[in-house]
Structure formats: structure tokens, C-alpha cells
N, C-alpha and C. Protein backbone atom coordinates (compact mmCIF):
# COMPACT_ATOMS: atom_id res chain seq x y z
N UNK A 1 -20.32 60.46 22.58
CA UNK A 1 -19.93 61.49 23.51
C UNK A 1 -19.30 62.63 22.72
N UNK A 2 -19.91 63.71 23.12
CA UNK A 2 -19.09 65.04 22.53
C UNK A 2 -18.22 65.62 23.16
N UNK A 3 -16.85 66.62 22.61
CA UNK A 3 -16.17 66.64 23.32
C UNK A 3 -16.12 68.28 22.77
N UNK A 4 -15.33 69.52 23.76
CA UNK A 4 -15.31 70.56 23.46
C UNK A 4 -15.75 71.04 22.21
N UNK A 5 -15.18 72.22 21.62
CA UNK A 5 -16.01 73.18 20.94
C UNK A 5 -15.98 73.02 19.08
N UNK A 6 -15.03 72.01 19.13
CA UNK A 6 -15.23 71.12 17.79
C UNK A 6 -16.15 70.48 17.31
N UNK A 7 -16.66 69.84 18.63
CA UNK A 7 -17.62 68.34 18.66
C UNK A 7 -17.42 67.51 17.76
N UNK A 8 -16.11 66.87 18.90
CA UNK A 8 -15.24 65.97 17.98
C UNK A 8 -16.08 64.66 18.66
N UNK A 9 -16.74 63.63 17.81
CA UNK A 9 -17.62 62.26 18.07
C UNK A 9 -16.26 61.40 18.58
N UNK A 10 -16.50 60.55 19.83
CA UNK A 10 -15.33 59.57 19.88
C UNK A 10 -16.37 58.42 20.65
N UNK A 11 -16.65 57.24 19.90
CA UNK A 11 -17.30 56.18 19.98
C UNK A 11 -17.15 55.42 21.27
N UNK A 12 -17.74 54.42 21.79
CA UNK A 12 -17.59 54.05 22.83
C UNK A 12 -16.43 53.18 22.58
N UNK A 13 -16.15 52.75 21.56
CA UNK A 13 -14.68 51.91 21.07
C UNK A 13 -13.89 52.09 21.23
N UNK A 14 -13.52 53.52 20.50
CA UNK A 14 -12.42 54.52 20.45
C UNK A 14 -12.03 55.09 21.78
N UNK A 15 -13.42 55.34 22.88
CA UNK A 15 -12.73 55.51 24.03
C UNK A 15 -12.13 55.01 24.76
N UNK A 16 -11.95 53.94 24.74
CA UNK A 16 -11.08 53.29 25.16
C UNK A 16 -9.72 52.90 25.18
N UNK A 17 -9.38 53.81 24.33
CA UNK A 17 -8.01 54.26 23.81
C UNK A 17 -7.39 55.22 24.34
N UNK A 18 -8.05 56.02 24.62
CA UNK A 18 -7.30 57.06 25.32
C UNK A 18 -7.55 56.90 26.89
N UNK A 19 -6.88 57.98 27.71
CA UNK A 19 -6.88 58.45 29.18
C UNK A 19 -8.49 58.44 29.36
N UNK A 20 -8.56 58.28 30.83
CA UNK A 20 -10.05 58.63 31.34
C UNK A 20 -10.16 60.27 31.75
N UNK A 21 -8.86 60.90 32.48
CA UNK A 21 -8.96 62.01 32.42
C UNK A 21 -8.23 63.06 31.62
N UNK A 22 -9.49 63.77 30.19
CA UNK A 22 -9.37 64.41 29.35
C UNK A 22 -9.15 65.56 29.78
N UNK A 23 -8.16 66.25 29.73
CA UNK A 23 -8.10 67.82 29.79
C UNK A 23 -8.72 68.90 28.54
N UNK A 24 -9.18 69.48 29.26
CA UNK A 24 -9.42 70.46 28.34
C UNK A 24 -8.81 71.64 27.76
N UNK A 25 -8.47 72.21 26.48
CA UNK A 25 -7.56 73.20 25.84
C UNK A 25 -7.77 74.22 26.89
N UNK A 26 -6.94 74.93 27.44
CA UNK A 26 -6.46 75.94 27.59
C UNK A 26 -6.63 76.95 26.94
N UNK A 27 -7.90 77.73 27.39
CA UNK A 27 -8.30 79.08 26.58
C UNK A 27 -7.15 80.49 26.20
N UNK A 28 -6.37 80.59 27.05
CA UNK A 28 -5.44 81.69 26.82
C UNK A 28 -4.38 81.43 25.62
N UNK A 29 -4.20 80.11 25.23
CA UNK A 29 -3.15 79.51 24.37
C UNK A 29 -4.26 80.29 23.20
N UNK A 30 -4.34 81.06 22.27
CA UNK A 30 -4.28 81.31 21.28
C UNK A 30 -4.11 81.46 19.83
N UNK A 31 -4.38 80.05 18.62
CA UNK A 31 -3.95 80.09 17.92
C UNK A 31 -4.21 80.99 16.48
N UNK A 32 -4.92 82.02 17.13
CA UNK A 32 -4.57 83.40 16.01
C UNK A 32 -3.96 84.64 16.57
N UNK A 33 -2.88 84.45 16.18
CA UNK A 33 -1.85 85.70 16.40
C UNK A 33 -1.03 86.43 15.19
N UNK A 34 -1.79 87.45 15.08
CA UNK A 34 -1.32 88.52 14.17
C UNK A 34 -0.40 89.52 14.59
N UNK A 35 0.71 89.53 13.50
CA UNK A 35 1.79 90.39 13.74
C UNK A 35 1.93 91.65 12.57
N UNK A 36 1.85 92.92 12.61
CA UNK A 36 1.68 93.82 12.00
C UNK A 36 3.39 94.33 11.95
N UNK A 37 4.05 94.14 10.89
CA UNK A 37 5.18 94.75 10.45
C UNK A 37 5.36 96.05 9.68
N UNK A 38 5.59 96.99 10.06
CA UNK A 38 5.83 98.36 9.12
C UNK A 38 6.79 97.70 8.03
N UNK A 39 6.66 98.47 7.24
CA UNK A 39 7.72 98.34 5.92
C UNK A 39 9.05 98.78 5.99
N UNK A 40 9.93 97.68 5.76
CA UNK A 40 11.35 97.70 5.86
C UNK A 40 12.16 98.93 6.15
N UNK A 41 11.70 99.49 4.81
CA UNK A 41 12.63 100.65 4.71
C UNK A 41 11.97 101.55 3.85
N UNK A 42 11.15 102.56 4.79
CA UNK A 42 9.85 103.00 4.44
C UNK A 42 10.96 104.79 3.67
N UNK A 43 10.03 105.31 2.61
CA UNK A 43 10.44 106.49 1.82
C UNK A 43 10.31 107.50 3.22
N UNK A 44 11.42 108.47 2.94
CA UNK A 44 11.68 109.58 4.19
C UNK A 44 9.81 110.39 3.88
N UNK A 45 9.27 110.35 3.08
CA UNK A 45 7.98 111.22 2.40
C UNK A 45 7.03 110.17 1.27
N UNK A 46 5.83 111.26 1.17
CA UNK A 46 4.96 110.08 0.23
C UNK A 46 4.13 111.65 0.18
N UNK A 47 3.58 111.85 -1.08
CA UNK A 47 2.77 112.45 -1.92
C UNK A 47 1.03 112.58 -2.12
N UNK A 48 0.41 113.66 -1.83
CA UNK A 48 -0.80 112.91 -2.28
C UNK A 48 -0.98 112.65 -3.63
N UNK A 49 -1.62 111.69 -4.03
CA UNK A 49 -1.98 112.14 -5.57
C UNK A 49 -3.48 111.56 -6.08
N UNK A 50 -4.27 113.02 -6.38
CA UNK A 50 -5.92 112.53 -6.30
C UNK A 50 -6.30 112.54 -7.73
N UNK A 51 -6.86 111.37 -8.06
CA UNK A 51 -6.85 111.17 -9.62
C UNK A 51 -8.30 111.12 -10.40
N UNK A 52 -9.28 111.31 -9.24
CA UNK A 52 -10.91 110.94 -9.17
C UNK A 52 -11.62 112.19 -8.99
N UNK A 53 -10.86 113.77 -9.03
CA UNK A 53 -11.44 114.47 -9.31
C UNK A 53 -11.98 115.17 -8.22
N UNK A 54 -12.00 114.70 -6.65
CA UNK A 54 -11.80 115.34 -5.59
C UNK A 54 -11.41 116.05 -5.29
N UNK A 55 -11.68 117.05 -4.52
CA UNK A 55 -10.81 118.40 -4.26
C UNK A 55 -9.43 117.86 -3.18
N UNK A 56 -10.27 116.86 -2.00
CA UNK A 56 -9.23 116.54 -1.36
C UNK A 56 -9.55 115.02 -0.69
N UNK A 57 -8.76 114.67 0.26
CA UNK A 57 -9.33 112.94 0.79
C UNK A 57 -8.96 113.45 2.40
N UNK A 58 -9.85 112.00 2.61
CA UNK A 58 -9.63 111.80 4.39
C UNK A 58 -8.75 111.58 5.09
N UNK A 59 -8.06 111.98 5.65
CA UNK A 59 -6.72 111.38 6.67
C UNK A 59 -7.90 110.88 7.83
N UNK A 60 -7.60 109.49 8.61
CA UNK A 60 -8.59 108.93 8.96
C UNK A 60 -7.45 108.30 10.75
N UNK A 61 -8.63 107.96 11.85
CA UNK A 61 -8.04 107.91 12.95
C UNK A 61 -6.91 106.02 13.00
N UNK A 62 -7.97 105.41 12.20
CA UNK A 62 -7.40 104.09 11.85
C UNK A 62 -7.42 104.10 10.29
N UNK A 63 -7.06 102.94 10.06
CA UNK A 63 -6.48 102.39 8.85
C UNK A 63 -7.61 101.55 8.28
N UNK A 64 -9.31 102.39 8.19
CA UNK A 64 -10.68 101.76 7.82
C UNK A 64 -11.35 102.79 7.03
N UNK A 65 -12.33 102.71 6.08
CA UNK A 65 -12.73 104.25 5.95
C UNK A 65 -13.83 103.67 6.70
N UNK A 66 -14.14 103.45 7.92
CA UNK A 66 -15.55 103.57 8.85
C UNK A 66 -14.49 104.10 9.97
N UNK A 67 -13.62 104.17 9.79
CA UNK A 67 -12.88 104.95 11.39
C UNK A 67 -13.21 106.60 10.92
N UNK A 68 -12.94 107.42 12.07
CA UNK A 68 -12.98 108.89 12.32
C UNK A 68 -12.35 109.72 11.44
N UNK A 69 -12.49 110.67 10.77
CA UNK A 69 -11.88 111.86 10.44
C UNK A 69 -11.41 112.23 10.92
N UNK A 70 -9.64 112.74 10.77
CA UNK A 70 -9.06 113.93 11.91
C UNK A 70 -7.84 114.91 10.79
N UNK A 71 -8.73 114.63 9.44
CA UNK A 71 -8.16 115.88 8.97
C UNK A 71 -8.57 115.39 7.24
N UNK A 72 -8.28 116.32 6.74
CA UNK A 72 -8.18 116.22 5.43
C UNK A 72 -6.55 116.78 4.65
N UNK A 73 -6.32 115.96 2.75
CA UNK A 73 -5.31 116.49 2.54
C UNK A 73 -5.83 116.57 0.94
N UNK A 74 -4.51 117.60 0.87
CA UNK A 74 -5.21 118.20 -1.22
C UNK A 74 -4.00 117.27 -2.07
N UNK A 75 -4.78 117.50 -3.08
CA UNK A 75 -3.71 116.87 -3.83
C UNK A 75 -2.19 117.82 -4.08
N UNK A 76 -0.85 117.31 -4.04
CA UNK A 76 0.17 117.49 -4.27
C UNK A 76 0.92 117.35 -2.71
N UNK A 77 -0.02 117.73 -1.67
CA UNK A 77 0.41 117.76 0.14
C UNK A 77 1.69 116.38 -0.05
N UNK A 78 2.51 117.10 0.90
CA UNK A 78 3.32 115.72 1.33
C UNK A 78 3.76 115.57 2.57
N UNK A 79 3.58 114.43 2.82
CA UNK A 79 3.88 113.96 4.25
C UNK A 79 5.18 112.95 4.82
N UNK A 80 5.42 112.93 6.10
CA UNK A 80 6.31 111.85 6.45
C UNK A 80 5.57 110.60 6.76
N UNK A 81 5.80 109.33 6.14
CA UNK A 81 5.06 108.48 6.71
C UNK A 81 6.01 107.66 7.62
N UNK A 82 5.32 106.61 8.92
CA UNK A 82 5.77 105.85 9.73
C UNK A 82 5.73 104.81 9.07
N UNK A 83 4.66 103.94 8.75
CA UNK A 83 4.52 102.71 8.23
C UNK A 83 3.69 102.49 6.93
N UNK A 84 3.71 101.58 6.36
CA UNK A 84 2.57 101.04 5.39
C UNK A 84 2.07 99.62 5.63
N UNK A 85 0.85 99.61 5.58
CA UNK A 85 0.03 98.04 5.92
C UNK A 85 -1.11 98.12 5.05
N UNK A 86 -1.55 96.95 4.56
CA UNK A 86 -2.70 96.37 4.41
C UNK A 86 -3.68 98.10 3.27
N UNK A 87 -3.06 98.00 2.14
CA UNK A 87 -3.16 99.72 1.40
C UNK A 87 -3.47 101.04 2.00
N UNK A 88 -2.78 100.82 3.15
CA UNK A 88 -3.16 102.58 3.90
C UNK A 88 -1.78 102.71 5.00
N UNK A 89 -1.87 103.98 4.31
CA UNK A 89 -0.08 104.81 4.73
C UNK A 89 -0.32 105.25 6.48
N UNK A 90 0.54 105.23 7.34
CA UNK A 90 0.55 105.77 8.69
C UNK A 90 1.41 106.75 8.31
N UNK A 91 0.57 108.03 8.76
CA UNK A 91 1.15 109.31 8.16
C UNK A 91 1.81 110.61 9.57
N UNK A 92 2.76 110.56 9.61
CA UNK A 92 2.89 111.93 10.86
C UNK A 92 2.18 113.37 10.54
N UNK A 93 1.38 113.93 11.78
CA UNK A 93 0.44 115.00 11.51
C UNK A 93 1.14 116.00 12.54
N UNK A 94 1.05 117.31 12.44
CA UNK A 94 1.15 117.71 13.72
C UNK A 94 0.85 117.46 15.15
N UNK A 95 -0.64 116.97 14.86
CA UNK A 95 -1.40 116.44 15.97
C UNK A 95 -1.21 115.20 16.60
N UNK A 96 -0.26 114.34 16.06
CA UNK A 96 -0.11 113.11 16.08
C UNK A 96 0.08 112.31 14.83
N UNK A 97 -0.85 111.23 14.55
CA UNK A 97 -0.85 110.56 13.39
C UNK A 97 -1.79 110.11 12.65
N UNK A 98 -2.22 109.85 11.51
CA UNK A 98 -3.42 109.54 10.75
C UNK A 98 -3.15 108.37 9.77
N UNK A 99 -4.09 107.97 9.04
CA UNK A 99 -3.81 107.07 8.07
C UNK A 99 -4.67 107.78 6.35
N UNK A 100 -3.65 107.38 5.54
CA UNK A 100 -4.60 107.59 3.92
C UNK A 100 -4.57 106.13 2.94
N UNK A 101 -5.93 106.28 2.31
CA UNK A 101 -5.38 105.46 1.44
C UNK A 101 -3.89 105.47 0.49
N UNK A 102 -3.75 103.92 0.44
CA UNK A 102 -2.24 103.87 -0.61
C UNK A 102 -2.74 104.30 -2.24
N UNK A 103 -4.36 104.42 -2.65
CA UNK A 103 -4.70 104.35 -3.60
C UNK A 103 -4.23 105.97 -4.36
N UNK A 104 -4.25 107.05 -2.90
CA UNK A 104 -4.18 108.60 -3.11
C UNK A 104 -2.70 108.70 -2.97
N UNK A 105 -1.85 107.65 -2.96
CA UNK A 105 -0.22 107.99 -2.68
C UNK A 105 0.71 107.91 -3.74
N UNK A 106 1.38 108.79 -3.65
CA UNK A 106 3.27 108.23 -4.66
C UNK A 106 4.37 108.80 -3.74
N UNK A 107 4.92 107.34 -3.13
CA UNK A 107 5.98 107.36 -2.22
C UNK A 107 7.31 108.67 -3.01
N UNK A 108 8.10 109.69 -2.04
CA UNK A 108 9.15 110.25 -2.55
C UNK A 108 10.37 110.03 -1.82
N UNK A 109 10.98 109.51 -3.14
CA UNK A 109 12.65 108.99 -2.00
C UNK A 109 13.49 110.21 -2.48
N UNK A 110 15.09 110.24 -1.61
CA UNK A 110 15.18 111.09 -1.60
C UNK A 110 16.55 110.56 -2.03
């Protein structure tokens, strides 16, 4: 007999060990839950710095380079950032907010 989405085998032996009525997991219980923490105690500013000879890089809508364009920055620009995750800065824009790579950054403390 198979049993949910494991297909865990339990013998006609073995069943007999347990309850006759098996419940089934509870789909809403969730055991992948990701928690996204900004950085402690993030620099008041952060720098661009383009080392590959680009004129300038993408400020991007998410934190992917397959997400959207919603601006570009040159090298030396500096910004306030909100957070850092996973190598890409959450950056304050006029417009709102963007993300850059951490690869084009040097955090400035103050």
C-alpha cells in the first residue's frame, strides 16, 4: 500500500501497527519557510564602483538580472541603501527603490 506524496511502502505486517484511520498531512503546514533579514547595521551610503570597463550598470526592479530595468548608475554615483541580501544592494531612488549588484559596490561609512 502506498501512502501520500513520499510513497512511503508499509507492508501488510507493518500495518498492523499502526491506527486504521491515517490522516493525512495538512497542506497549509509548510515546511519551507524563508526569512529574508536586511543587514544589521547597514552603511548610511554605498558607492558605485565599475571595474569591467562599462560606462555604467543596471539598477534593476528585483534582486535578479532577468528582473526589469528602472534605471541605470555611473561609476563613482552614490546611494542610500535599505538592505543587502543574497550579493545585491536595495538601493533608495527617487522613484522608489531598485537593486545593484554587490559586485559594482564599496559600502561608505560615515
Amino acid at each position: 500500500m502506498f501512502l501520500g506524496v513520499r510513497n512511503i511502502y508499509l507492508s501488510q505486517s507493518s500495518k498492523n501497527q499502526f491506527s486504521d484511520s491515517l490522516e493525512a498531512p495538512n497542506p497549509s503546514s509548510s515546511p519551507f519557510i524563508f526569512k529574508v533579514e536586511p543587514s544589521a547595521t547597514p552603511a548610511a551610503s554605498l558607492t558605485i564602483f565599475i571595474t569591467d570597463g562599462s560606462p555604467s550598470i543596471n539598477i534593476r526592479e528585483k534582486p535578479t538580472i532577468y528582473s526589469g530595468k528602472v534605471g541605470t548608475a555611473s561609476d563613482g554615483e552614490t546611494f542610500t541603501y535599505i538592505s543587502k541580501d543574497n550579493g545585491w544592494y536595495q538601493i533608495n531612488l527617487a522613484s522608489g527603490s531598485g537593486y545593484v549588484s554587490a559586485k559594482y559596490v564599496k559600502e561608505v561609512t560615515k
